[in-house]
N, C-alpha and C. Protein backbone atom coordinates (compact mmCIF):
# COMPACT_ATOMS: atom_id res chain seq x y z
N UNK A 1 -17.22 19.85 -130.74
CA UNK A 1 -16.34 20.94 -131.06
C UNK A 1 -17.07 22.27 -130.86
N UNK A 2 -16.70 23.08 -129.93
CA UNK A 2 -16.95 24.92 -130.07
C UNK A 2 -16.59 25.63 -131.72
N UNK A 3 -17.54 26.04 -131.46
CA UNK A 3 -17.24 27.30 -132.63
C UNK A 3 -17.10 28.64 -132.14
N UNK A 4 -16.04 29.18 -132.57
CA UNK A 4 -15.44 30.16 -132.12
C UNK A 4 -16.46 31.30 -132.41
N UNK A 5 -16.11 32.02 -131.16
CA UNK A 5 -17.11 33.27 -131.35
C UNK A 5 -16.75 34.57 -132.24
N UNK A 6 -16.86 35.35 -133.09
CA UNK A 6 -16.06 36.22 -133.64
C UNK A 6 -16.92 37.40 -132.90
N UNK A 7 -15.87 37.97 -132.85
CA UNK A 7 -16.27 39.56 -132.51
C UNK A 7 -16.09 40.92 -133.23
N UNK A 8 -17.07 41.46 -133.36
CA UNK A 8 -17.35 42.45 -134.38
C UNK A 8 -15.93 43.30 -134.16
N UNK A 9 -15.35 43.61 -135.56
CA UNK A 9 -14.36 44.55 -136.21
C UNK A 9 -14.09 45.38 -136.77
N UNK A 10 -13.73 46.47 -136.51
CA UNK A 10 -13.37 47.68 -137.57
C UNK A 10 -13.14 46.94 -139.26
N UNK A 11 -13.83 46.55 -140.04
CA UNK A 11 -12.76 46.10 -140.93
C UNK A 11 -11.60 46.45 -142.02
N UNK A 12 -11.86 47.81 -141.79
CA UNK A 12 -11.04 48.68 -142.67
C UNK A 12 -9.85 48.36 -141.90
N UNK A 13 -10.05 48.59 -140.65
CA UNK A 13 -8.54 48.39 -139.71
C UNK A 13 -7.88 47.19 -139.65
N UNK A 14 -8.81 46.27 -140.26
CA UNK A 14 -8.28 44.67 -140.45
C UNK A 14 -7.61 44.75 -141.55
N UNK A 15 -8.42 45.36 -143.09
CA UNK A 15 -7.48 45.22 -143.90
C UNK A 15 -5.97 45.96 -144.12
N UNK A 16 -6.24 47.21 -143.16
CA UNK A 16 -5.03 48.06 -142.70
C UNK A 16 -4.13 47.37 -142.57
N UNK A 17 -4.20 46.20 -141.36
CA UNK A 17 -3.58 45.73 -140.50
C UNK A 17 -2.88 44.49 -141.61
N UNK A 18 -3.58 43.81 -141.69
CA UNK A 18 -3.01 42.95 -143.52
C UNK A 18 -2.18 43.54 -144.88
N UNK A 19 -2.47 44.69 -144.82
CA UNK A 19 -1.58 45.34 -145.79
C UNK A 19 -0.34 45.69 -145.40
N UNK A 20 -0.08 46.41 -144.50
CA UNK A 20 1.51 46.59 -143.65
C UNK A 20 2.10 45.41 -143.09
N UNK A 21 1.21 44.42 -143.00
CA UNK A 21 2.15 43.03 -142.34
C UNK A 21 2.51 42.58 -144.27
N UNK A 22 1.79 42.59 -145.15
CA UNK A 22 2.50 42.54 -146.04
C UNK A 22 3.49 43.33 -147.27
N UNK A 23 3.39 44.48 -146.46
CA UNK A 23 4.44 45.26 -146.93
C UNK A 23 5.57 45.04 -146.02
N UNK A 24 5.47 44.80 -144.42
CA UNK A 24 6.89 44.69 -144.30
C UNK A 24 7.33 43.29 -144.21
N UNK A 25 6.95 42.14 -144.71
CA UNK A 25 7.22 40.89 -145.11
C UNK A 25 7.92 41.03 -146.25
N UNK A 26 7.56 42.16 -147.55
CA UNK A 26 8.22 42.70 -148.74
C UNK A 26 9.65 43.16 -148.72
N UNK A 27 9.41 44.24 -147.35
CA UNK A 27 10.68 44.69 -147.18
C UNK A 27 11.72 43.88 -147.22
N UNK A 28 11.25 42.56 -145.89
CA UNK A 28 12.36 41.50 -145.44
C UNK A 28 13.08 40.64 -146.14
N UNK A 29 11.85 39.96 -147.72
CA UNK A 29 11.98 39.18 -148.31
C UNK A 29 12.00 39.58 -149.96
N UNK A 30 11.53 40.45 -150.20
CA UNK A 30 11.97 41.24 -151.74
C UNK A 30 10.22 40.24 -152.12
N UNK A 31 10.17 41.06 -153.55
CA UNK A 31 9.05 41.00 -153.73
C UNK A 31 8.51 39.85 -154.41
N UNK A 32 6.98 39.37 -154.39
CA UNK A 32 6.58 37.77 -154.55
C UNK A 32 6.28 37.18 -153.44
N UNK A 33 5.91 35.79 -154.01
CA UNK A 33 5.37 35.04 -152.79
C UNK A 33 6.54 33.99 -152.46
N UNK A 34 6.63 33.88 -150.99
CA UNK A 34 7.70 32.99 -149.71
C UNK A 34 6.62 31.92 -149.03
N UNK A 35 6.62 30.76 -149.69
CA UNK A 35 6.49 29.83 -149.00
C UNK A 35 6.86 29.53 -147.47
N UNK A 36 6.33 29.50 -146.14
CA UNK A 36 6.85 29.15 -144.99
C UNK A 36 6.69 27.63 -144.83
N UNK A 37 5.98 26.90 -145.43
CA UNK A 37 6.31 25.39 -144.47
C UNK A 37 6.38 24.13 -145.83
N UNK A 38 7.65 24.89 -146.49
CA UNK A 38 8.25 24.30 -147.66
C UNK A 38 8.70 22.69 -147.65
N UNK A 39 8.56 21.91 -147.82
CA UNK A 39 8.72 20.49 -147.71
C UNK A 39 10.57 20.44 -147.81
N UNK A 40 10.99 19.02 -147.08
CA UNK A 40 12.53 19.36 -146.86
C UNK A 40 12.91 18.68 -148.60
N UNK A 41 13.78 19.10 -149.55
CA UNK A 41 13.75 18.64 -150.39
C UNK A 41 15.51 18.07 -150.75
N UNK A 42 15.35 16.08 -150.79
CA UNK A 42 16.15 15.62 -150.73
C UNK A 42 17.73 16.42 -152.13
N UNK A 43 18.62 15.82 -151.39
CA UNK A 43 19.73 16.09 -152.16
C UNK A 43 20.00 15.55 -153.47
N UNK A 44 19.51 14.19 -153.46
CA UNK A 44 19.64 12.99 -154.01
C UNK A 44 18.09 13.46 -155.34
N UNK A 45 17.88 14.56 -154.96
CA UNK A 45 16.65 14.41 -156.26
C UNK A 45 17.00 14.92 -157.50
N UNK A 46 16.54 14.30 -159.02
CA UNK A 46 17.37 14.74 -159.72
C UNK A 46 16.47 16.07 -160.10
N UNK A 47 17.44 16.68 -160.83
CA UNK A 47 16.61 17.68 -161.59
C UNK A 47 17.82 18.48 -162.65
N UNK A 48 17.21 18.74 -163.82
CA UNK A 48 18.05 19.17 -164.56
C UNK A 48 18.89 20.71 -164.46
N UNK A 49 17.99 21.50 -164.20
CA UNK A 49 18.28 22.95 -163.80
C UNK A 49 19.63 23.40 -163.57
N UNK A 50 20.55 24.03 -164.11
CA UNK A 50 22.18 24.39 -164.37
C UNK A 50 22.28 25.15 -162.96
N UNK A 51 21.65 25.88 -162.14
CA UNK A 51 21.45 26.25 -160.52
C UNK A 51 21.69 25.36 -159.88
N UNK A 52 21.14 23.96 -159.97
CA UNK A 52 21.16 23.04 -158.76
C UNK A 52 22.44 21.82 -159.27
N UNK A 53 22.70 21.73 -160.48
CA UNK A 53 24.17 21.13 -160.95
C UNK A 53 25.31 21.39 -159.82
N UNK A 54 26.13 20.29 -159.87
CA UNK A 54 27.56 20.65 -158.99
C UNK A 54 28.38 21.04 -159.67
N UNK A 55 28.91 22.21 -159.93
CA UNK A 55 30.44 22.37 -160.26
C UNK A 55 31.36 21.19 -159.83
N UNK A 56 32.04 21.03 -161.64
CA UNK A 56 33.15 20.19 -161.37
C UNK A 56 34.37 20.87 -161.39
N UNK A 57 35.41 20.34 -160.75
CA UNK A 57 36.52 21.39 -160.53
C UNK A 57 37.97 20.12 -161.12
């Protein structure tokens, strides 16, 4: 396996660059943390929570 070479960085401009990608992730998504590679979660699972209950009609 190679090991990647890193190349020297401004790092102020890195953390620049990390702070506005998470401010406008804020914008998109309101504030807190967004899971991206969330597991698919069956229908069939129980859970008590009055949110995930079915209205009976």
């Amino acid at each position: 396996m190679r090991k990647k070479i890193l190349r020297p960085m401004n790092l102020d401009a890195l953390k620049a660059m990390r702070r506005g990608n998470r401010e406008a992730e804020q914008e998109l998504l309101g504030p807190g943390f967004h899971s991206f590679n969330r597991l698919h979660k069956s229908k069939k699972t129980y859970t008590r929570k009055a949110k995930h209950k079915k209205k009976e009609q």
